[in-house]
N, C-alpha and C. Protein backbone atom coordinates (compact mmCIF):
# COMPACT_ATOMS: atom_id res chain seq x y z
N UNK A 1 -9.30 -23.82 -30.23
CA UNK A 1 -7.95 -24.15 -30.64
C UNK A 1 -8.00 -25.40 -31.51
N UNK A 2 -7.34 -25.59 -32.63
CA UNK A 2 -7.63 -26.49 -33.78
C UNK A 2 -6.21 -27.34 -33.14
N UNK A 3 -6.62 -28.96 -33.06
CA UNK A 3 -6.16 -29.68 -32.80
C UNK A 3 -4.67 -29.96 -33.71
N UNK A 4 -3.52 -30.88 -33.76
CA UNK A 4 -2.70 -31.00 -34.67
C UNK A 4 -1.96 -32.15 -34.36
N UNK A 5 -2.14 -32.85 -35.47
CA UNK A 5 -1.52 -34.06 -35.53
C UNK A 5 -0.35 -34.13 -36.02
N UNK A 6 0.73 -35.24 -35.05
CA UNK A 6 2.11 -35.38 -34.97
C UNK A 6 2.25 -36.72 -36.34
N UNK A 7 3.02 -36.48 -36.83
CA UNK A 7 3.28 -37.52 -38.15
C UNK A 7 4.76 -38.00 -37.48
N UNK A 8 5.03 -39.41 -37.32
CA UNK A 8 5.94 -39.69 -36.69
C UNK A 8 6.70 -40.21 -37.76
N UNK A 9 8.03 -40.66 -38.01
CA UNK A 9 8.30 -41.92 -39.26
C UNK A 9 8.08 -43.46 -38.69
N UNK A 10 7.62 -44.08 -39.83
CA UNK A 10 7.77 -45.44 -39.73
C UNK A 10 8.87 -46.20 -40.52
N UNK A 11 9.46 -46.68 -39.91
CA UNK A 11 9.72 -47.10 -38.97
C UNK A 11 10.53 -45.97 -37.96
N UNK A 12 9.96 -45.68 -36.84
CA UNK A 12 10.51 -44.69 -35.77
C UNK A 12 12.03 -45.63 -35.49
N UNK A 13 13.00 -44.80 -35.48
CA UNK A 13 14.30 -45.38 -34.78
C UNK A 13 14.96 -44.38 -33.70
N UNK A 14 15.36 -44.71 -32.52
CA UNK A 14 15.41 -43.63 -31.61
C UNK A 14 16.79 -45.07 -31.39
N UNK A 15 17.31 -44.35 -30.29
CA UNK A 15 18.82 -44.62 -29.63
C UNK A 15 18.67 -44.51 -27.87
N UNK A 16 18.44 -45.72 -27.40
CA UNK A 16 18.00 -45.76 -26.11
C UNK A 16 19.12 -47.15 -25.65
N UNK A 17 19.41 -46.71 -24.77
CA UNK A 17 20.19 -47.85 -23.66
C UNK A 17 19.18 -48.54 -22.65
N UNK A 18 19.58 -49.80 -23.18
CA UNK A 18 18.52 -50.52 -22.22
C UNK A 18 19.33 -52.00 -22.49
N UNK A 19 18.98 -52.38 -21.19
CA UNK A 19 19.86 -53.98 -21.00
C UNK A 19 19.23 -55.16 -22.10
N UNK A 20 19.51 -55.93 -21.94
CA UNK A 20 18.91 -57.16 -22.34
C UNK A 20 17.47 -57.47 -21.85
N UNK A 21 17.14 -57.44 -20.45
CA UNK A 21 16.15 -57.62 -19.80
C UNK A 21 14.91 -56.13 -19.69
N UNK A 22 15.53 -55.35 -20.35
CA UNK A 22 14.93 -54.12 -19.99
C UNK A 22 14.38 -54.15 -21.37
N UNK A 23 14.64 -54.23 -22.65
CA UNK A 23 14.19 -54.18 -23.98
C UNK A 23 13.53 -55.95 -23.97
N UNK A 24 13.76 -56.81 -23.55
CA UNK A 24 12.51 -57.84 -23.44
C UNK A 24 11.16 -57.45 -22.63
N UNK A 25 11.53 -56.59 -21.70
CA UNK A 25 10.54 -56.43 -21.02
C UNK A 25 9.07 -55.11 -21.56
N UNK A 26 10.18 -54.39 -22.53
CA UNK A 26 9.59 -53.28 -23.26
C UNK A 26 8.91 -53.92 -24.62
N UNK A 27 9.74 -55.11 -25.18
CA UNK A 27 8.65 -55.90 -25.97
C UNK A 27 7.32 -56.15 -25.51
N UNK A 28 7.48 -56.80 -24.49
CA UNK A 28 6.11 -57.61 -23.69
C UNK A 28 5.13 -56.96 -23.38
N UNK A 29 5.36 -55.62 -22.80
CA UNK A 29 4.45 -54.88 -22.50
C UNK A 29 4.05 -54.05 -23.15
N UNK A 30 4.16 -53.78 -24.53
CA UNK A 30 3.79 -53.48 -26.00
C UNK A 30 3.82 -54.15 -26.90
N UNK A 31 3.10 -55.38 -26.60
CA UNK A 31 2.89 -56.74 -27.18
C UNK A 31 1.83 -56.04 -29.26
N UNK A 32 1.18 -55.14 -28.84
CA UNK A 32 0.98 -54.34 -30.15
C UNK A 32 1.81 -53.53 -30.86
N UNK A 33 3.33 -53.54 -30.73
CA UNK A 33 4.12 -53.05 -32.07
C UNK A 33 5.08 -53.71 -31.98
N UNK A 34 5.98 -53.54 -32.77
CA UNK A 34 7.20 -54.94 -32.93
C UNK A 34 8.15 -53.97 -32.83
N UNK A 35 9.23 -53.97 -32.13
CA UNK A 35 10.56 -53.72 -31.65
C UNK A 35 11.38 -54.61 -32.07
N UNK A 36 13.08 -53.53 -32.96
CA UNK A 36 13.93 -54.09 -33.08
C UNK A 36 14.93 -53.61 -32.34
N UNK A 37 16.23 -54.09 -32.50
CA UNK A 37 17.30 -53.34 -31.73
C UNK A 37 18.67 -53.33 -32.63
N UNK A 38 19.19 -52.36 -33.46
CA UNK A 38 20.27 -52.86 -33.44
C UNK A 38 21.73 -53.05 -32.58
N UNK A 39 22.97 -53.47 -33.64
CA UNK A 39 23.96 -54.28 -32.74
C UNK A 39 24.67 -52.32 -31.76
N UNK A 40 24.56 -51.49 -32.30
CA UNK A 40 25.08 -50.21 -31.51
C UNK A 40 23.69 -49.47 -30.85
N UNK A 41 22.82 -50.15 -30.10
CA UNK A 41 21.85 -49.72 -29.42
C UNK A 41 20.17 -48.81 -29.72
N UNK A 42 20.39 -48.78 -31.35
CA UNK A 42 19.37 -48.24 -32.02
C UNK A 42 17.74 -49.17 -31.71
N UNK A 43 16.55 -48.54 -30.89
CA UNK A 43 15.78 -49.15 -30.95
C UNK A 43 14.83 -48.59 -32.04
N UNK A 44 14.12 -49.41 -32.79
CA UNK A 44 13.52 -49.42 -34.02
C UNK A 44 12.26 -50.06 -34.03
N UNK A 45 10.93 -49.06 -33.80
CA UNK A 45 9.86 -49.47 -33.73
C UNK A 45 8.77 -49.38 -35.12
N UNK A 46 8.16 -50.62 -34.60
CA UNK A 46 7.32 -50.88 -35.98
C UNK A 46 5.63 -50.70 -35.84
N UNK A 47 5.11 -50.30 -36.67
CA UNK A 47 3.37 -50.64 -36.36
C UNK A 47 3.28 -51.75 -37.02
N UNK A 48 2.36 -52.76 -36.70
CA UNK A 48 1.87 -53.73 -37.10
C UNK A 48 1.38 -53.60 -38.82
N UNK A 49 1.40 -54.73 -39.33
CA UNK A 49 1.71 -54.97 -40.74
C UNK A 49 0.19 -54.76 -41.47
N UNK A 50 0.07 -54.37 -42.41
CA UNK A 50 -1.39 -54.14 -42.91
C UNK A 50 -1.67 -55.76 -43.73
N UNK A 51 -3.28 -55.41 -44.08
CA UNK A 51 -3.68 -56.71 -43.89
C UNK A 51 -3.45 -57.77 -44.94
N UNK A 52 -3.08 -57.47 -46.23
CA UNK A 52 -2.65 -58.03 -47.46
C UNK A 52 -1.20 -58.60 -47.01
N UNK A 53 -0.64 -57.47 -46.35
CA UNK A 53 0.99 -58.44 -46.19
C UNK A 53 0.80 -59.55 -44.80
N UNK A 54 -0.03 -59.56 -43.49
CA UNK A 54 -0.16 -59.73 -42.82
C UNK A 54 -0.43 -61.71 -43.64
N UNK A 55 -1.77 -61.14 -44.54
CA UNK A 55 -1.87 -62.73 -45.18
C UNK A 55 -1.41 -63.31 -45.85
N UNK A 56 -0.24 -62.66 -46.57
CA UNK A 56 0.68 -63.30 -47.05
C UNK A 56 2.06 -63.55 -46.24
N UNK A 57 2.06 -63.44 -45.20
CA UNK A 57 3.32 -63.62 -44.30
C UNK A 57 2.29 -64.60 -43.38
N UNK A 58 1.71 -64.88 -43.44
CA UNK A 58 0.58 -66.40 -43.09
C UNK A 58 0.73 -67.74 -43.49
N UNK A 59 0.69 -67.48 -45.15
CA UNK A 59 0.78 -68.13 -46.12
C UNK A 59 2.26 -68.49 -45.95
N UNK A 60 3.27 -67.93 -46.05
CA UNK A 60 4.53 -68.13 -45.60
C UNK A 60 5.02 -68.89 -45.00
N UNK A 61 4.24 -68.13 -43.41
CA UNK A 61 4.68 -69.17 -42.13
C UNK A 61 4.29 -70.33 -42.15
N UNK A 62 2.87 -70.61 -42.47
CA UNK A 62 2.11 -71.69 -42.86
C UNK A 62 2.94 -72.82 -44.03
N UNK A 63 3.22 -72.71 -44.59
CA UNK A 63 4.03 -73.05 -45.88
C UNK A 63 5.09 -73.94 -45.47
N UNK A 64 6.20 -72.67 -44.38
CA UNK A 64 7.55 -73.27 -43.51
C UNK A 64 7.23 -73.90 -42.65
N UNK A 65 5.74 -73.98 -41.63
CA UNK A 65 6.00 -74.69 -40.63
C UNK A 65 5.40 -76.23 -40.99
N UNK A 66 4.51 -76.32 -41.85
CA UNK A 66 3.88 -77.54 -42.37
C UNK A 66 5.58 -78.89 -42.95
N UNK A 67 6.20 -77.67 -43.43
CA UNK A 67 7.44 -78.87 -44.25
C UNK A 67 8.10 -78.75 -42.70
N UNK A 68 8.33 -77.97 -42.05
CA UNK A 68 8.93 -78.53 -40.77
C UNK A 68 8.53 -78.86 -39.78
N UNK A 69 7.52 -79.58 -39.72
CA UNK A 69 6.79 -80.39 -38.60
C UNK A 69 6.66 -81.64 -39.35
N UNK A 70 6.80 -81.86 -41.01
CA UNK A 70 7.10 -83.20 -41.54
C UNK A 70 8.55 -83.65 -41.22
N UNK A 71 9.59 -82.70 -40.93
CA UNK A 71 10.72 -83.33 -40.72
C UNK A 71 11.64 -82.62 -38.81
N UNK A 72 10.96 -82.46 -38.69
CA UNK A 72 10.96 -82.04 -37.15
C UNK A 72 12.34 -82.67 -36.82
N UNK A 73 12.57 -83.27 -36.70
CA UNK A 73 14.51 -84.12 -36.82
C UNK A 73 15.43 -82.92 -37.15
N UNK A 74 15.24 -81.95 -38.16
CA UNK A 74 16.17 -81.15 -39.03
C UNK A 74 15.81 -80.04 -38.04
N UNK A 75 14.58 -79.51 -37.27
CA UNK A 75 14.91 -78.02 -37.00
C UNK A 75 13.24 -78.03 -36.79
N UNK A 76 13.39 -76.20 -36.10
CA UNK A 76 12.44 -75.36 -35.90
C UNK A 76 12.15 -74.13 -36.76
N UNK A 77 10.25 -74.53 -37.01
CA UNK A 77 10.36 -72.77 -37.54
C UNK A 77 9.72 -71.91 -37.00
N UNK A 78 10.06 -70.53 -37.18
CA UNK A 78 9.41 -69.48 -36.45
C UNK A 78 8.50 -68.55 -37.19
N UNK A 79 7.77 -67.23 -36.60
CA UNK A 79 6.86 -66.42 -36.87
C UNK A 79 7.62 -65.36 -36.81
N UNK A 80 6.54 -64.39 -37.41
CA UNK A 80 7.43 -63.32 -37.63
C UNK A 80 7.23 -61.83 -35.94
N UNK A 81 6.96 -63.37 -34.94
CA UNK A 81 6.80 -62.43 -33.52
C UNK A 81 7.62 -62.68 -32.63
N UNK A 82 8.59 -63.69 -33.48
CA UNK A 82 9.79 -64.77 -32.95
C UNK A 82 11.10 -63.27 -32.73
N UNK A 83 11.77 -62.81 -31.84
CA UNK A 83 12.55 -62.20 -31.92
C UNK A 83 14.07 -63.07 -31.55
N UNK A 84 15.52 -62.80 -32.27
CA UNK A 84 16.49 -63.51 -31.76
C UNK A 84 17.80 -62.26 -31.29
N UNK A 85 18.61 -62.80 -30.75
CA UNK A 85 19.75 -62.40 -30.10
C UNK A 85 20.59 -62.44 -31.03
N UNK A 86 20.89 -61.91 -31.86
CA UNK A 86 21.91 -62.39 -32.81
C UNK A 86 23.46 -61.64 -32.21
N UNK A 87 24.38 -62.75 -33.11
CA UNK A 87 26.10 -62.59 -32.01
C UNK A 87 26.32 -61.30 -32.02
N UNK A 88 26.00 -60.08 -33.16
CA UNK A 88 26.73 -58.72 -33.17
C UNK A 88 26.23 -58.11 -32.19
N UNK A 89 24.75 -58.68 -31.04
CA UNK A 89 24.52 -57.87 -30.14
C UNK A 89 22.92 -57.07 -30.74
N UNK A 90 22.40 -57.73 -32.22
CA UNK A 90 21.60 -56.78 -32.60
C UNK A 90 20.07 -58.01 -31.97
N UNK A 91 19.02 -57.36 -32.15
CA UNK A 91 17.61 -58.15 -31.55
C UNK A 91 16.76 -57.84 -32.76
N UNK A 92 16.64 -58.86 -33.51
CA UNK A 92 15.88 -58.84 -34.65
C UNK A 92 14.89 -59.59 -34.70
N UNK A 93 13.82 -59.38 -35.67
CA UNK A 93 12.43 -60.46 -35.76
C UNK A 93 12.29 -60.58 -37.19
N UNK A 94 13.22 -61.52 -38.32
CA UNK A 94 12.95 -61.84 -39.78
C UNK A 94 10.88 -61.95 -39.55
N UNK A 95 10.46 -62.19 -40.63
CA UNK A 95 9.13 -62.39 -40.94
C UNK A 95 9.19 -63.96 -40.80
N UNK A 96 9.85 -64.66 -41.19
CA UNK A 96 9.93 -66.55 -40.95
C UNK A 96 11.09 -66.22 -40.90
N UNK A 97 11.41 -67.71 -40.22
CA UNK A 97 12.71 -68.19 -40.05
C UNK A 97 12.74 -69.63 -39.36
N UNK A 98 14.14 -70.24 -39.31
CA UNK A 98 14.16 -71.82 -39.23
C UNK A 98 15.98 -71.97 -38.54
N UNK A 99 15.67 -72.97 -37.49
CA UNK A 99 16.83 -73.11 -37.07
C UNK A 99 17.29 -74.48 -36.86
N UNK A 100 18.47 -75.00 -37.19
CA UNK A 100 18.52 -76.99 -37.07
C UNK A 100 18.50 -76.66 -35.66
N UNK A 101 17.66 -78.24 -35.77
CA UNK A 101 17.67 -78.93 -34.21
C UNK A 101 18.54 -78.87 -33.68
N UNK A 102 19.79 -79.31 -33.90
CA UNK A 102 21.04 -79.48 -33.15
C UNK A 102 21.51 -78.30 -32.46
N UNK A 103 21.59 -77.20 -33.26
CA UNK A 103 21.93 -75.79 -32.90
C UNK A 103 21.17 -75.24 -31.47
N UNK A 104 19.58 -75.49 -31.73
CA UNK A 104 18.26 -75.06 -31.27
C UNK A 104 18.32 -75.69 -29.64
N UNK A 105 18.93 -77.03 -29.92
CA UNK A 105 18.79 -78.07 -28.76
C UNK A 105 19.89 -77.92 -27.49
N UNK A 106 20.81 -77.23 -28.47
CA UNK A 106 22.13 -76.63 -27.57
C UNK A 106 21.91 -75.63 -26.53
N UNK A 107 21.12 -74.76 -26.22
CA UNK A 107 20.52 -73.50 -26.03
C UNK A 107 19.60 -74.11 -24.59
N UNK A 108 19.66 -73.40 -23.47
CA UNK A 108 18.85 -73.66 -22.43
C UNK A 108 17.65 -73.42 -22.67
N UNK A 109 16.92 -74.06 -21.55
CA UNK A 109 15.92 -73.96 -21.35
C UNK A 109 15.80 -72.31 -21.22
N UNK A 110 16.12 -71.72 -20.63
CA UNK A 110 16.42 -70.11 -20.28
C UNK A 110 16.01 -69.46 -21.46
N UNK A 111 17.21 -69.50 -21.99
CA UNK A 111 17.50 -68.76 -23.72
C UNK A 111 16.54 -69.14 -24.61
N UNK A 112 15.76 -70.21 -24.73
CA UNK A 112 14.74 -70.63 -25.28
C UNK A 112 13.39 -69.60 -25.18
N UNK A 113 13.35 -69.22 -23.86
CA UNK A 113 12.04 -68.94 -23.45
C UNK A 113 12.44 -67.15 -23.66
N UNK A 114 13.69 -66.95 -23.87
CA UNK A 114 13.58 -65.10 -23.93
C UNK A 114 13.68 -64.61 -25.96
N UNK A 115 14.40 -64.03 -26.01
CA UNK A 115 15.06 -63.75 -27.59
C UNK A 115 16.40 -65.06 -27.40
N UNK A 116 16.12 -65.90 -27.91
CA UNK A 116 17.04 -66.96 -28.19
C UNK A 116 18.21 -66.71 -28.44
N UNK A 117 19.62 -66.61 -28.07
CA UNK A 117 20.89 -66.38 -28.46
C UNK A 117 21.38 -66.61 -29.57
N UNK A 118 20.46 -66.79 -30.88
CA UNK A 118 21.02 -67.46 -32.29
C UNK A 118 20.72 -66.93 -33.42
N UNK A 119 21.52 -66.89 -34.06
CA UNK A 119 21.32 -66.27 -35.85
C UNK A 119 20.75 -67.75 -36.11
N UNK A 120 19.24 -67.29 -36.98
CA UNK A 120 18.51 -68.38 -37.32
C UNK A 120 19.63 -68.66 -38.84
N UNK A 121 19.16 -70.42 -39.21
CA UNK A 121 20.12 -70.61 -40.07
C UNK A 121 19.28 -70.64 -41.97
N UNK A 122 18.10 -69.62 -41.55
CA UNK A 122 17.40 -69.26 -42.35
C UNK A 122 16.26 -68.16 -42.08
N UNK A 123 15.96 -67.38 -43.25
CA UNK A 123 15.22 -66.81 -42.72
C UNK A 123 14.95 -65.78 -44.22
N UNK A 124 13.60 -64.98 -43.42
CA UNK A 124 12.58 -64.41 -44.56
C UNK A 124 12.23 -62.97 -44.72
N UNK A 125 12.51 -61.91 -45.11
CA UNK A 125 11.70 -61.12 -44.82
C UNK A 125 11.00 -60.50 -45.70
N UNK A 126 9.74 -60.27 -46.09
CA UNK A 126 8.61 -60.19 -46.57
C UNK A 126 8.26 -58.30 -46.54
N UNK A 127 8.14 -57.87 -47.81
CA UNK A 127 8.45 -56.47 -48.13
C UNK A 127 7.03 -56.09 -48.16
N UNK A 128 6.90 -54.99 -47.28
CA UNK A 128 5.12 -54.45 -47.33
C UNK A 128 5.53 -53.36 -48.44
N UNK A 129 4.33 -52.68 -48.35
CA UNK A 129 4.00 -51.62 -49.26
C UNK A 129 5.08 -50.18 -48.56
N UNK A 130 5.23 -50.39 -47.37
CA UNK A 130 5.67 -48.77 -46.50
C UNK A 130 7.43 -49.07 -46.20
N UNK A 131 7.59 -50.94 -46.44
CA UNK A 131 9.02 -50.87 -46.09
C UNK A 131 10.42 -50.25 -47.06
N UNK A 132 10.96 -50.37 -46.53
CA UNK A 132 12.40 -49.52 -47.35
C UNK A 132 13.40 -50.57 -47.91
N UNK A 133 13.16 -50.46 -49.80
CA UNK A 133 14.09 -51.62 -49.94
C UNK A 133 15.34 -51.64 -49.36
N UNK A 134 16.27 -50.54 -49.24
CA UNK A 134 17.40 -50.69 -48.61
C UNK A 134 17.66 -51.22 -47.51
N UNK A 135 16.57 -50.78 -46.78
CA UNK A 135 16.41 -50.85 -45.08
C UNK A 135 16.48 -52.88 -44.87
N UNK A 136 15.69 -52.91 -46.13
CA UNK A 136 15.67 -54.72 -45.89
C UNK A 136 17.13 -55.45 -46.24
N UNK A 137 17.60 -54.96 -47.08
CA UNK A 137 18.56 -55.57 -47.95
C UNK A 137 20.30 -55.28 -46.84
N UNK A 138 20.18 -53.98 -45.84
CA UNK A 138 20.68 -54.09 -44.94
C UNK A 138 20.61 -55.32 -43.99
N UNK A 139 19.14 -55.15 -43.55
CA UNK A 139 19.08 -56.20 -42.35
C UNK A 139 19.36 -57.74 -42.80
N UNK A 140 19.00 -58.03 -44.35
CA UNK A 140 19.81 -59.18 -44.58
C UNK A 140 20.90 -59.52 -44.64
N UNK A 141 21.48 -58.19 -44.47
CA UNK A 141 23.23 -58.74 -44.17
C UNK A 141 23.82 -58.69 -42.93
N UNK A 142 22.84 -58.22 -42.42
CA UNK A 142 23.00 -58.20 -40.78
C UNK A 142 22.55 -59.63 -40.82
N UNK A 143 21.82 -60.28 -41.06
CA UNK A 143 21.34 -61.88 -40.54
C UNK A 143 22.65 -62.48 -41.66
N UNK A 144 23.41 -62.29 -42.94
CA UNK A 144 24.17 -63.38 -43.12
C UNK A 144 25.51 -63.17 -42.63
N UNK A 145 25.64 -61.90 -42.24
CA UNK A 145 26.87 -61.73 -41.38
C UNK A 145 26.66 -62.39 -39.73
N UNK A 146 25.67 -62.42 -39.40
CA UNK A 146 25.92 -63.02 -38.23
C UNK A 146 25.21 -64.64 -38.01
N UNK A 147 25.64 -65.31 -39.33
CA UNK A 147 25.49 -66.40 -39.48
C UNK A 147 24.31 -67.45 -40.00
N UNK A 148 23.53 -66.69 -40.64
CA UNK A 148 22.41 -67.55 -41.56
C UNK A 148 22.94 -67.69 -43.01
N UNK A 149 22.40 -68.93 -43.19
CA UNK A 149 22.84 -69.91 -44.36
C UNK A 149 22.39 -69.21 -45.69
N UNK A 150 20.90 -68.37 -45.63
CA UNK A 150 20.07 -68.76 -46.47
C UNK A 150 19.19 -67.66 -46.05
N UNK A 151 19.14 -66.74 -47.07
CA UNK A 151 17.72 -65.65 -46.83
C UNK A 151 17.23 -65.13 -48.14
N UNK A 152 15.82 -64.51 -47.55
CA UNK A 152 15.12 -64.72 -48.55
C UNK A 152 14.54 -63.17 -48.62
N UNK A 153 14.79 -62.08 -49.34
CA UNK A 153 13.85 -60.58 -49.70
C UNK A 153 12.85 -60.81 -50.50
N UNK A 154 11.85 -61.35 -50.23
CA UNK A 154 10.55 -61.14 -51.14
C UNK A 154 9.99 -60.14 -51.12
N UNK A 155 10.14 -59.06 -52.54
CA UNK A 155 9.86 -57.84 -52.67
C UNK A 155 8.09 -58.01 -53.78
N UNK A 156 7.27 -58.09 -52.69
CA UNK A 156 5.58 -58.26 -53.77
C UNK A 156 6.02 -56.71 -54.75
N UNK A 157 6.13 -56.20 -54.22
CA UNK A 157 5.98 -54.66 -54.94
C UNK A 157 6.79 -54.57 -56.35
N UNK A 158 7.53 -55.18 -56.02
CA UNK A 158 8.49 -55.23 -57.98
C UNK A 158 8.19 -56.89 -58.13
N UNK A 159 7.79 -57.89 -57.32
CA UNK A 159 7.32 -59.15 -57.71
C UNK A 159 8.86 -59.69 -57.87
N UNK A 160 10.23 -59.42 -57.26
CA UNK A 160 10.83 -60.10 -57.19
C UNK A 160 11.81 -60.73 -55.48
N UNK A 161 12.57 -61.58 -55.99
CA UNK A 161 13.06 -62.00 -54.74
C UNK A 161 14.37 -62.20 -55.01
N UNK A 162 15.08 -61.33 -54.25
CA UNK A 162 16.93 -61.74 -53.71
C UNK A 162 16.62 -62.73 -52.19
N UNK A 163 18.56 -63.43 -52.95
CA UNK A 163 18.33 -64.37 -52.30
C UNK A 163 19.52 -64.22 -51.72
N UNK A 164 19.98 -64.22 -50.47
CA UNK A 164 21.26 -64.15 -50.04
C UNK A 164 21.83 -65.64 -49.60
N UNK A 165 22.80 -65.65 -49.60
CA UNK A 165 23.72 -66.76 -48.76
C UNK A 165 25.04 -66.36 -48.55
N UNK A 166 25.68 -67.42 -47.45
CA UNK A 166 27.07 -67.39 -47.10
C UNK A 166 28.13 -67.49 -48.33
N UNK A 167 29.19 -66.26 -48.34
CA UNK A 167 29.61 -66.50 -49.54
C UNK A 167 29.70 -66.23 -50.73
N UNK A 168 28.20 -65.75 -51.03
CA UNK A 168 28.25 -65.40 -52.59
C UNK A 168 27.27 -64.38 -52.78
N UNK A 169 27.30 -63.76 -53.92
CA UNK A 169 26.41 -62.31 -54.42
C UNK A 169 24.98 -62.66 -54.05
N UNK A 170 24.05 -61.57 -54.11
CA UNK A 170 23.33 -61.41 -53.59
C UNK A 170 22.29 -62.28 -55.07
N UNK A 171 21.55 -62.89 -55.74
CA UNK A 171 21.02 -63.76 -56.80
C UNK A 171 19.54 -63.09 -56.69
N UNK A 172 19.25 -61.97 -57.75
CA UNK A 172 18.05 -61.57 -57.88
C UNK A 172 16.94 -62.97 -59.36
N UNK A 173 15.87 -62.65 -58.39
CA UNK A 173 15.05 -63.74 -59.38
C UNK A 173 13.61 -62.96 -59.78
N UNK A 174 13.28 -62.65 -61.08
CA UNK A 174 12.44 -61.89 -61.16
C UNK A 174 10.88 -62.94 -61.54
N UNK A 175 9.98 -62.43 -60.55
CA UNK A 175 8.64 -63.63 -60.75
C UNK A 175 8.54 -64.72 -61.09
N UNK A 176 9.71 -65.33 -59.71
CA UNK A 176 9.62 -66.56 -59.28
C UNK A 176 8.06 -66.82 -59.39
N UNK A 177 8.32 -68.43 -59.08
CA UNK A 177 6.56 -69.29 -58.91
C UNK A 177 6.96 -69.70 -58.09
N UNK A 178 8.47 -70.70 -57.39
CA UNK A 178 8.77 -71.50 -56.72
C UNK A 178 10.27 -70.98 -56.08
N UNK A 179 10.11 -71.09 -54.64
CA UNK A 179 11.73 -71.15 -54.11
C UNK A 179 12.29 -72.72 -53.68
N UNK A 180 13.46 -72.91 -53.79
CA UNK A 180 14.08 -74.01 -53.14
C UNK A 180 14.62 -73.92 -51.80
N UNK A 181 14.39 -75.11 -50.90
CA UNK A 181 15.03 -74.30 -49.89
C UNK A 181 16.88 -74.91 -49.95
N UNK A 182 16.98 -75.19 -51.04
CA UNK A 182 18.34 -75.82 -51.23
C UNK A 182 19.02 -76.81 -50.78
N UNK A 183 20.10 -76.91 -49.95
CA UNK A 183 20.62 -77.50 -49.05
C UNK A 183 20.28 -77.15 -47.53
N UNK A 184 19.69 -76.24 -47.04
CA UNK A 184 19.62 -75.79 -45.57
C UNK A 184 18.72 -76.31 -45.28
N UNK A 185 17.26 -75.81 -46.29
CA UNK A 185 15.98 -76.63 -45.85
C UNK A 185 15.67 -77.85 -47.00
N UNK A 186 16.73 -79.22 -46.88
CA UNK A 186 16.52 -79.84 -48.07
C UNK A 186 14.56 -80.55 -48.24
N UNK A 187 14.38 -80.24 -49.34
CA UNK A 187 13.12 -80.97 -49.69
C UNK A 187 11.63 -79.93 -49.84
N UNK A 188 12.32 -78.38 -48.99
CA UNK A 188 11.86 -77.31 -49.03
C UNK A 188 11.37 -76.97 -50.19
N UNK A 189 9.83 -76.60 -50.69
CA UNK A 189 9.80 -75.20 -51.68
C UNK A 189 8.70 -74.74 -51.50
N UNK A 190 8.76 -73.38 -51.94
CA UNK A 190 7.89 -72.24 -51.31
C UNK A 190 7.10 -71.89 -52.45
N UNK A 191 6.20 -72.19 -52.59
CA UNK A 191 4.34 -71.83 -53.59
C UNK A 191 4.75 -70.18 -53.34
N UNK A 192 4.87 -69.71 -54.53
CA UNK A 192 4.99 -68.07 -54.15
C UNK A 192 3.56 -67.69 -54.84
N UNK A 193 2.51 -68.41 -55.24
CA UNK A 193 1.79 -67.82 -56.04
C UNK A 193 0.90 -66.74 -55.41
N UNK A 194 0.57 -67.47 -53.68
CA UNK A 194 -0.32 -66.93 -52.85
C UNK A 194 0.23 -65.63 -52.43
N UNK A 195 1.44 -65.86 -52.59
CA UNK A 195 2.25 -64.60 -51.69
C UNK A 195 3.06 -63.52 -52.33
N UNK A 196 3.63 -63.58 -53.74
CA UNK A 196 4.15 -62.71 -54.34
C UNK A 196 3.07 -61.92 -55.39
């Protein structure tokens, strides 16, 4: 009998009810694929990132956390294994992201240690070869609708980057060298050479 292989989609999205504690717990114990959730109960599984985007979402994190450990006063930054609670109810993991101290500091000890209760007040997501531009350009409005300042679609594959914020059109930039982090991350900028 000739064997046959199941071709699943990536990103798999299935529709499962599960609490708060029941989808943290289904993270953890499939610590090898990344789980999202959206805000009407859609869980949305990922395989791990291949290795070109993997090192450039390195370069990234590396990049954000170096300027924010020089100013550690302003905020925290995260990885892209960082998952948050955001207000519509959805459980997302941007590729980077950054949240002010003040916001960050408000938040228990509790909430700290699970998917954090907060729309980061920045954040990144970093376009592989298999992702879906739409699919991204959604979830960035899922992060500025539920309250980030400042995001960033770095698309390597067309070599450009939209930029969202509170407020205003979406600002395509075609083969950037440099991002600002503006007013949110003042003093911020992002070397795209390694990464776009």
């Amino acid at each position: 009998m000739e064997s046959q292989t199941i071709a699943l989609p990536s990103p798999l999205e299935l529709t499962l009810e599960l609490t708060d504690e029941q989808f943290f717990q289904l993270c953890q114990e499939n610590r090898d694929l990344k789980f999202e959730r959206t805000a009407n109960g859609g869980l949305i599984i990922m395989p791990p990132t291949g290795s070109e985007t993997g090192n450039c979402n390195s370069e990234l994190s590396f990049q954000l956390q170096f300027w924010s450990r020089q100013n550690k006063h302003l905020g925290l930054a995260f990885d892209s294994s960082t998952g948050f609670k955001l207000p519509d109810g959805s459980d997302i993991s941007p590729d980077a992201a950054w949240v002010r101290r003040d916001r960050w500091d408000a938040l228990t000890a509790e909430q700290k240690e699970k998917f954090a209760p907060i729309c980061p007040d920045f954040v990144v997501e970093l376009r592989s070869a298999s992702d879906s531009l739409e699919k991204l350009r959604a979830k960035m409005k899922v992060y500025i609708k539920n309250g980030a300042k400042l995001g960033w679609l770095l698309d390597r594959k067309n070599r450009q980057v939209e930029i969202s914020r509170q407020g205003s059109d979406v600002e395509i930039l075609y083969s950037p060298v440099t991002l600002s982090g503006e007013d949110v991350l003042p003093g911020f900028v992002l070397d795209l050479s390694d990464i776009l």
